[in-house]
Protein backbone atom coordinates (compact mmCIF):
# COMPACT_ATOMS: atom_id res chain seq x y z
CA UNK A 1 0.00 0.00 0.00
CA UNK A 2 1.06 3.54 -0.96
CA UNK A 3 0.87 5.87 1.71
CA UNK A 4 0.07 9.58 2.01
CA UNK A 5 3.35 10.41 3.06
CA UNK A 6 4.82 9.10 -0.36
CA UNK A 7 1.90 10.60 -2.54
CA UNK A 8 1.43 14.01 -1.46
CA UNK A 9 4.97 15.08 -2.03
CA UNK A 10 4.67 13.31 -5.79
CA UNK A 11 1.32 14.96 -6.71
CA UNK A 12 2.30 18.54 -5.18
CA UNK A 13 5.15 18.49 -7.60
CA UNK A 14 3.56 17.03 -10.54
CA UNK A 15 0.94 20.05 -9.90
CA UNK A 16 3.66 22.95 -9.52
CA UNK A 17 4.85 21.71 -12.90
CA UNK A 18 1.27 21.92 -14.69
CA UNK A 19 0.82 25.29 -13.28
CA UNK A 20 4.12 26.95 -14.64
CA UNK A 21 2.94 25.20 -18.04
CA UNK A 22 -0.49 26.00 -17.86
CA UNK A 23 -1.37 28.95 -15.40
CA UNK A 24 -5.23 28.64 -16.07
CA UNK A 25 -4.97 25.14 -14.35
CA UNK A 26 -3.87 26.68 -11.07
CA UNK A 27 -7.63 26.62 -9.90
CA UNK A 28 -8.40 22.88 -10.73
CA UNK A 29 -5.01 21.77 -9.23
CA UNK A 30 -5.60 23.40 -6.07
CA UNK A 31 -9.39 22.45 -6.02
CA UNK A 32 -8.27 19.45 -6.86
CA UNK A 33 -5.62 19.07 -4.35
CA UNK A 34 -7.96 19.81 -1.22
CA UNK A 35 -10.34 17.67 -2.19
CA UNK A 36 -8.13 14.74 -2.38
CA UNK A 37 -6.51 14.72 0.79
CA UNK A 38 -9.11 15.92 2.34
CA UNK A 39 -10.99 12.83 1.44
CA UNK A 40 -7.95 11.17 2.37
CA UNK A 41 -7.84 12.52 5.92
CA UNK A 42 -11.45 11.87 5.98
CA UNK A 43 -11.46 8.33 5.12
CA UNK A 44 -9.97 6.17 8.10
CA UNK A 45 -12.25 8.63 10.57
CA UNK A 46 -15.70 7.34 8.62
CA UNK A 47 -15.67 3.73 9.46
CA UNK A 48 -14.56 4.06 12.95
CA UNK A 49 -10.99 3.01 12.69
């Protein structure tokens, strides 16, 4: 399993690259972004674990 730690650092990077490419993009990535890990924060908390 993958974890969050490994991830987050991965997909902020990919993101800061799409942005300096594509400026436009900068409020999907970040929409993007907090929705993601804030689903992943989320999701261990929902089913009691």
């Amino acid at each position: 399993m993958t974890s969050v730690v490994f991830v987050q650092p991965l997909l902020a990077l990919i993101a800061g690259v799409l942005i300096l490419i594509v400026p436009r993009l900068l409020n999907y990535v970040i929409a993007g972004y907090l929705i993601l890990f804030g689903l992943a924060g989320l999701f261990p908390h929902l089913f009691g674990a």
